[in-house]
Protein backbone atom coordinates (compact mmCIF):
# COMPACT_ATOMS: atom_id res chain seq x y z
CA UNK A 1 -4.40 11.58 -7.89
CA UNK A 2 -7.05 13.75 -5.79
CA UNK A 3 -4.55 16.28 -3.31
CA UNK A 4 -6.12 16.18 -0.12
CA UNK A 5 -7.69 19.27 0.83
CA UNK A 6 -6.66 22.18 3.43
CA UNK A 7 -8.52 20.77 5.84
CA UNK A 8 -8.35 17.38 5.89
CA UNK A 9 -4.02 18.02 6.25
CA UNK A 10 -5.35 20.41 8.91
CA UNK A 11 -6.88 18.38 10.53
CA UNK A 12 -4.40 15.24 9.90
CA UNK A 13 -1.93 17.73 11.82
CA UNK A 14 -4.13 18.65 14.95
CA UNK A 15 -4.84 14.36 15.51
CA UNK A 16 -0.81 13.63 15.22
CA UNK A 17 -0.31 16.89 17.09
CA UNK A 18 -2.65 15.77 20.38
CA UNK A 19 -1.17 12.46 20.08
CA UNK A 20 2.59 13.77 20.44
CA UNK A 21 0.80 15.93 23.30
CA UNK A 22 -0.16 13.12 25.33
CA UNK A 23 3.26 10.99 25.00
CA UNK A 24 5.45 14.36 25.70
CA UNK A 25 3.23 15.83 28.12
CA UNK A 26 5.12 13.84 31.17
CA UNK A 27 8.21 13.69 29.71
CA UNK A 28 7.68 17.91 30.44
CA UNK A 29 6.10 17.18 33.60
CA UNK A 30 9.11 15.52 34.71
CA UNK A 31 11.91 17.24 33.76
CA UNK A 32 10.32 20.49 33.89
CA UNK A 33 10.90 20.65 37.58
CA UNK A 34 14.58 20.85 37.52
CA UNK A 35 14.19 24.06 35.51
CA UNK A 36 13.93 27.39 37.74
CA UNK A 37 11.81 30.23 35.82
CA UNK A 38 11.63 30.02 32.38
CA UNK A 39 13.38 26.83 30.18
CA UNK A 40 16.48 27.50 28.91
CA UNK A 41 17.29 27.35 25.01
CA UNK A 42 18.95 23.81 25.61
CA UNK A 43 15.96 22.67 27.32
CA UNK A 44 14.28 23.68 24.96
CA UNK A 45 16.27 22.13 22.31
CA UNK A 46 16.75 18.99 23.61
CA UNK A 47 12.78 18.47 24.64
CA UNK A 48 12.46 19.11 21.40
CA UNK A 49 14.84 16.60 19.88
CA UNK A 50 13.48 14.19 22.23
CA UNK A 51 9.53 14.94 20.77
CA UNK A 52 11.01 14.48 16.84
CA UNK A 53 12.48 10.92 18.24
CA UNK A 54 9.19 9.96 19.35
CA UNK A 55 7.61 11.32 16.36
CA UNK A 56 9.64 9.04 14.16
CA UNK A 57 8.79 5.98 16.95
CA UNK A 58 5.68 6.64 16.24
CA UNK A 59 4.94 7.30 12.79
CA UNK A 60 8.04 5.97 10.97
CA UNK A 61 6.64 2.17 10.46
CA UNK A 62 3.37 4.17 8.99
CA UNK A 63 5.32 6.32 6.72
CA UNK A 64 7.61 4.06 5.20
CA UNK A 65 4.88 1.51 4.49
CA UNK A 66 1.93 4.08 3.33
CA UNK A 67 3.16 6.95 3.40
CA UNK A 68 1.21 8.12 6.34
CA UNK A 69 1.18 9.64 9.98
CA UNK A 70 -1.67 8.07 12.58
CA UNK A 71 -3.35 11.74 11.67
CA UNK A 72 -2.88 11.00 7.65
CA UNK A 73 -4.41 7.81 8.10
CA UNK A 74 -7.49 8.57 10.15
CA UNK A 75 -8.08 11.62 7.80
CA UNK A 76 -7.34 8.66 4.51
CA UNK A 77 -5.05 10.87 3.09
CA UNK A 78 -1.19 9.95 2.12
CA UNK A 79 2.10 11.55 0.98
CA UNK A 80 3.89 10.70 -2.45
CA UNK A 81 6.28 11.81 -4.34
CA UNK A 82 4.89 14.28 -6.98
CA UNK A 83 4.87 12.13 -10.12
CA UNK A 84 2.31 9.64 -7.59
CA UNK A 85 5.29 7.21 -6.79
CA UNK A 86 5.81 5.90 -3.06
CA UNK A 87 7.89 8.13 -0.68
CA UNK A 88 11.29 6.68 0.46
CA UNK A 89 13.14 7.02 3.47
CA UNK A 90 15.61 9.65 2.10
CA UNK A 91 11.90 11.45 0.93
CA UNK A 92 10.60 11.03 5.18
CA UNK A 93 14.13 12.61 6.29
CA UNK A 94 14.01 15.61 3.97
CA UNK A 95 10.42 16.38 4.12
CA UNK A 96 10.46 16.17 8.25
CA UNK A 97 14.16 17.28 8.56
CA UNK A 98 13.06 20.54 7.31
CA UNK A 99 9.99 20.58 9.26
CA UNK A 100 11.01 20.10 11.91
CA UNK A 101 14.68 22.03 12.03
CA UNK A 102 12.66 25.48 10.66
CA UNK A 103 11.25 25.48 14.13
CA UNK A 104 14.99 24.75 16.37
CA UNK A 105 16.24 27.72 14.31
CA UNK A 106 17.07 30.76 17.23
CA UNK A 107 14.89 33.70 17.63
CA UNK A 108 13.03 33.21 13.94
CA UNK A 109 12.25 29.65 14.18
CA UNK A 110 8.90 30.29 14.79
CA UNK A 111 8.41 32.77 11.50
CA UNK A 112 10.03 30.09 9.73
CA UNK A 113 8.07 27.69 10.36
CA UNK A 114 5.18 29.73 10.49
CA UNK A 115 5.60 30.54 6.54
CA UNK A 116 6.76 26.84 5.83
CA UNK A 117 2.95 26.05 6.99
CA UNK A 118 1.20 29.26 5.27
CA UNK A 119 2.48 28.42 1.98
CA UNK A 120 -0.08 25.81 1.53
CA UNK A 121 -2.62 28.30 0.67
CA UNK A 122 -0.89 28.63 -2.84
CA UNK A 123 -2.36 26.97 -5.07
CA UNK A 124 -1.18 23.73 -5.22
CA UNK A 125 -1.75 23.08 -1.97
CA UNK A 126 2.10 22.48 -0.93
CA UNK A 127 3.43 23.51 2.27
CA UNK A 128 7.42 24.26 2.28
CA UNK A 129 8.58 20.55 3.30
CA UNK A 130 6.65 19.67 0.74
CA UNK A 131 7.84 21.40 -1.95
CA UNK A 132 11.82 21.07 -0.62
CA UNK A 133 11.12 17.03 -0.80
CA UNK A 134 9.03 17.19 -3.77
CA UNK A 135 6.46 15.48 -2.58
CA UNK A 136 2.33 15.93 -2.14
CA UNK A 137 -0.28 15.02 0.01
CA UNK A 138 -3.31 13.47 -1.70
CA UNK A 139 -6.38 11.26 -0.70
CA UNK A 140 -5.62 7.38 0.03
């Protein structure tokens, strides 16, 4: 198993990040008229529940079969479990449940999330979902 590099998951990440830009963009376009001044923490929270559903309509066929997002598979990289098996659907919840919820967390979602992400410069080249679903990214 070769672990797929910094950035090549980088990357990965920006192509699956556009790509949830374009579907949510008017989803935001049209609710975010009904909101006066600046969104409110359930707007917020519930966009944002709404952009993790489409996520998983997205990518979920992808992941279960290959273990990859449309990002991970343009980039010809994968996730496994760490001994090189196939990741399961329990694996896909915990690895994106934590993702994901870091960010929903209140006032220091963003730090969490922000060192979830930053602790792929150690040296195994794990970011924080990673290592709480025991998994890796490596090349396909």
């Amino acid at each position: 198993m070769q672990k797929a590099t910094r950035v090549q998951r980088l990357i990965a990440s920006i192509i699956d990040g556009l790509i949830m830009a374009i579907v949510i963009s008017p989803i935001i376009f049209l609710t975010s008229s009904n909101v006066n001044g600046a969104p409110t923490y359930l707007y917020t929270l519930l966009l944002n529940i709404v952009a993790i559903i489409v996520f998983f309509l997205i990518n979920w066929k992808f992941l279960v079969n290959d273990g990859q997002t449309i990002g991970k598979k343009i980039m010809k990289i994968k996730i496994v479990k760490v001994e090189g098996s196939k990741i399961d659907q329990d694996t896909i919840i915990k690895r994106y449940g934590l993702y994901f919820v870091l960010g929903l967390v209140p006032y220091i979602g963003g730090l969490l999330s922000l060192i979830n992400i930053l602790l792929i410069f150690r040296e195994d080249i794990r970011c924080g979902h990673d290592l709480f679903a025991n998994t890796i990214v490596i090349t396909a």
